[in-house]
C-alpha atoms as a PDB file:
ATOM      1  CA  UNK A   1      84.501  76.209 110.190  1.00  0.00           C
ATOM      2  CA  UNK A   2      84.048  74.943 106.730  1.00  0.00           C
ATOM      3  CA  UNK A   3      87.622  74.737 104.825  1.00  0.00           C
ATOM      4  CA  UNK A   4      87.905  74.271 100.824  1.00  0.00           C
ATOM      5  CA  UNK A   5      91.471  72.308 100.027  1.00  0.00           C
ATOM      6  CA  UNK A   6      91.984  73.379  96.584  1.00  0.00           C
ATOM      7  CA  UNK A   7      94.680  71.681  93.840  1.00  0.00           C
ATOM      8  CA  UNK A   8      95.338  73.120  90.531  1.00  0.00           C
ATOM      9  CA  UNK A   9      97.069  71.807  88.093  1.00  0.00           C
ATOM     10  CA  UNK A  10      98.913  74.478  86.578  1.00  0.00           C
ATOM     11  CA  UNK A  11      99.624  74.172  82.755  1.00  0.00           C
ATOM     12  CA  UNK A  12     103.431  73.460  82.849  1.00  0.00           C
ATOM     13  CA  UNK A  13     105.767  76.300  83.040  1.00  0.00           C
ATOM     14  CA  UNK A  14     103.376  78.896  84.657  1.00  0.00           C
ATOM     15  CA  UNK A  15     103.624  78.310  88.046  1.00  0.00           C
ATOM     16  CA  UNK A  16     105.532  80.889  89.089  1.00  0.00           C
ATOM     17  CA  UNK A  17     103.931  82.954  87.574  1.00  0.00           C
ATOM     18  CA  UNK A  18     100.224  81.665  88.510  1.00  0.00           C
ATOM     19  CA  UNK A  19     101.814  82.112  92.401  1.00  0.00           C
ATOM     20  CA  UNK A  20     102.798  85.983  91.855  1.00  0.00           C
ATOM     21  CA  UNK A  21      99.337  87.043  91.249  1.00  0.00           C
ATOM     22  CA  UNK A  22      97.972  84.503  93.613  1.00  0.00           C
ATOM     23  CA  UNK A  23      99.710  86.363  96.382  1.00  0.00           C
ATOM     24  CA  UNK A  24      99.905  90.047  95.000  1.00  0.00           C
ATOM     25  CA  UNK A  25      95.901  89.851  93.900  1.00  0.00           C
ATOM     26  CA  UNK A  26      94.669  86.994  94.795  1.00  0.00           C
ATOM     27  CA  UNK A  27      95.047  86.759  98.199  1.00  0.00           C
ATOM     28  CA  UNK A  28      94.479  90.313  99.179  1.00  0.00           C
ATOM     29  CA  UNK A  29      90.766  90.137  97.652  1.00  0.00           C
ATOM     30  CA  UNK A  30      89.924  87.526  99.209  1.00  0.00           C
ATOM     31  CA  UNK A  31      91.019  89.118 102.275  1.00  0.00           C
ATOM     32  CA  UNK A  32      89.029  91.790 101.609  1.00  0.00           C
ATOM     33  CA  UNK A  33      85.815  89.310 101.371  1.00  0.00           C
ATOM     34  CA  UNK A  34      86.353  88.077 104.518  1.00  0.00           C
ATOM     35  CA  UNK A  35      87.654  84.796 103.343  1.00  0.00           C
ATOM     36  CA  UNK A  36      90.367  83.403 105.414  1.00  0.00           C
ATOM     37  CA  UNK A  37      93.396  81.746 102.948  1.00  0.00           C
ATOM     38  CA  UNK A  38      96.241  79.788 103.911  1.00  0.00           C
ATOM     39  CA  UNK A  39      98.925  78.785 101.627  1.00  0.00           C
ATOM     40  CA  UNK A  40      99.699  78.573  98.531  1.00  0.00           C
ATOM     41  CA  UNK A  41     101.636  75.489  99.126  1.00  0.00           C
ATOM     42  CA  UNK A  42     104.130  74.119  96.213  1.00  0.00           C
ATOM     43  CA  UNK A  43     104.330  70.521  95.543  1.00  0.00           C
ATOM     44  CA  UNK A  44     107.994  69.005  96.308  1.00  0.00           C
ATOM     45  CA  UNK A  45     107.230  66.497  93.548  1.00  0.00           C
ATOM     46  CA  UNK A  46     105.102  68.026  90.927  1.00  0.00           C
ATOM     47  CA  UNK A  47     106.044  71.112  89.492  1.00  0.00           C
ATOM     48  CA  UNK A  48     102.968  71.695  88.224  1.00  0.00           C
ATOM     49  CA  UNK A  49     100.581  71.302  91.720  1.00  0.00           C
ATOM     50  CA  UNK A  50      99.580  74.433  93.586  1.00  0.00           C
ATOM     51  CA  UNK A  51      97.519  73.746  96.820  1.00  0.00           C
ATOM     52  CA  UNK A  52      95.847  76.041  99.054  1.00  0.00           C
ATOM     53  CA  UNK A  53      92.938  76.617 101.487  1.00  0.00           C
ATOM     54  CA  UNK A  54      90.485  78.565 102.191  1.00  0.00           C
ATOM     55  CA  UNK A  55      88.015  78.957 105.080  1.00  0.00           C
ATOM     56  CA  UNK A  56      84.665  80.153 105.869  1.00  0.00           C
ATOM     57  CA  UNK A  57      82.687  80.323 108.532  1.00  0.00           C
ATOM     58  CA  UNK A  58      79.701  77.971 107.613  1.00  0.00           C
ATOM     59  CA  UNK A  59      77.988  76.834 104.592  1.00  0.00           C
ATOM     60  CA  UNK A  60      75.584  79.506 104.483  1.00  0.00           C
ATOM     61  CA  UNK A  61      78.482  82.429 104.516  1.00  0.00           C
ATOM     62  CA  UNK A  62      80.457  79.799 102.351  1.00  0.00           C
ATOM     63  CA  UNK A  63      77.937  80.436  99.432  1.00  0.00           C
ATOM     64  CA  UNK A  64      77.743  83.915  99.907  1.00  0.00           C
ATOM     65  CA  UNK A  65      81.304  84.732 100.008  1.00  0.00           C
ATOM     66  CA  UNK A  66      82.022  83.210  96.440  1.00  0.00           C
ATOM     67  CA  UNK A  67      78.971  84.799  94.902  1.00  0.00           C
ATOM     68  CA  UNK A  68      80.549  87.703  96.304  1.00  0.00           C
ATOM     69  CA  UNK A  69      83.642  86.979  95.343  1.00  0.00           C
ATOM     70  CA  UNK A  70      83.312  85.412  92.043  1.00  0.00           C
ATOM     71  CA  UNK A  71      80.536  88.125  90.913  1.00  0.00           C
ATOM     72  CA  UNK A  72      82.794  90.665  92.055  1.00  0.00           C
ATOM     73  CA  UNK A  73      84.424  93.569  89.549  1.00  0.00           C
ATOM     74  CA  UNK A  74      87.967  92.607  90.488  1.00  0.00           C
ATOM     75  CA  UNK A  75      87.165  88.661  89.748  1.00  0.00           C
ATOM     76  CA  UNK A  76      84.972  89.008  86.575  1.00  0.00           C
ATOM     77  CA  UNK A  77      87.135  91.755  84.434  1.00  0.00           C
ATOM     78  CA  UNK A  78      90.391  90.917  85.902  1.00  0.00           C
ATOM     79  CA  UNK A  79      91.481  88.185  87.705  1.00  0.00           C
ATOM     80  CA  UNK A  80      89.031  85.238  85.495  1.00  0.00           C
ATOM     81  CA  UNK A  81      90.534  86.002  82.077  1.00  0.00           C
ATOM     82  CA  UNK A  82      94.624  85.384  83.477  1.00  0.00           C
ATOM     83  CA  UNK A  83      94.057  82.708  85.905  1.00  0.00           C
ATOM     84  CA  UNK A  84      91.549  80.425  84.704  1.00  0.00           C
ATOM     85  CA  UNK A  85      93.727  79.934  81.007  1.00  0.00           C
ATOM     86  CA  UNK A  86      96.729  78.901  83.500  1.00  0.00           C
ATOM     87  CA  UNK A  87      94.616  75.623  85.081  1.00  0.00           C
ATOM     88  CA  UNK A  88      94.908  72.326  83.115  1.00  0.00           C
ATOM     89  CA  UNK A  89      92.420  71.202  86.033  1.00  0.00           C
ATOM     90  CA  UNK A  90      91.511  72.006  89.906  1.00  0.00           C
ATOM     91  CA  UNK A  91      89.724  69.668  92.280  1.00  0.00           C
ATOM     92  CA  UNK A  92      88.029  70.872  95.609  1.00  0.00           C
ATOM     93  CA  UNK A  93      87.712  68.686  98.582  1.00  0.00           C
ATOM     94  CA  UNK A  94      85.104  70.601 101.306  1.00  0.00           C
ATOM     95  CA  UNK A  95      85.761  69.759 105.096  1.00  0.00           C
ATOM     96  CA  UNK A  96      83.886  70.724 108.077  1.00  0.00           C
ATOM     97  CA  UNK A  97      85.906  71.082 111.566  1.00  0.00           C
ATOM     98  CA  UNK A  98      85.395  69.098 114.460  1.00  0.00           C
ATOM     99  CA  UNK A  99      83.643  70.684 117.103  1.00  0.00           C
ATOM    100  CA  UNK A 100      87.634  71.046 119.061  1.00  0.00           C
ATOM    101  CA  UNK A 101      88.843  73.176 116.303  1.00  0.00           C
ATOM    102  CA  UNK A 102      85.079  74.408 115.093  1.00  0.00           C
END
């Protein structure tokens, strides 16, 4: 399994916000993709930190997901111009499971 941990910075005073349509829109579509989330997850000691993962089966379903996803309707007229204003920055580490877990 290949899993994307993925921290925004959120610009400060959104958060809350930024985490409503994360899991009233967000979430769901991805769902719908196929793409397996878990979280959001709220740092205890930055307000502005929101963490979550997402997983995909391998690299090659990895790549076609997003393109999916990210070329999607939903995405592209909707979800792009809210969310993307809200992030000050992101950063994306990409881990591969051991074979135990795999």
């Amino acid at each position: 399994m290949i899993v994307e941990v993925r921290t925004y910075r959120i610009t400060p005073g959104r958060r809350a916000e930024f985490v409503e349509i994360f899991e009233k829109r967000v979430v769901p579509l991805h769902r719908e993709y196929g793409i397996a989330v878990l979280g959001p997850f709220l740092d205890t000691e930055n307000p502005h930190r929101f963490i979550w993962l997402r997983g995909f089966p391998s690299l090659a379903e990895r790549d076609r997901m997003k393109a999916d996803f990210y070329g999607g309707d939903v995405f592209r007229n909707e979800l792009e111009g809210v969310l993307i204003p809200m992030l000050e920055s992101y950063d994306v580490t990409l881990c591969e499971s051991t074979d135990l877990f795999g």
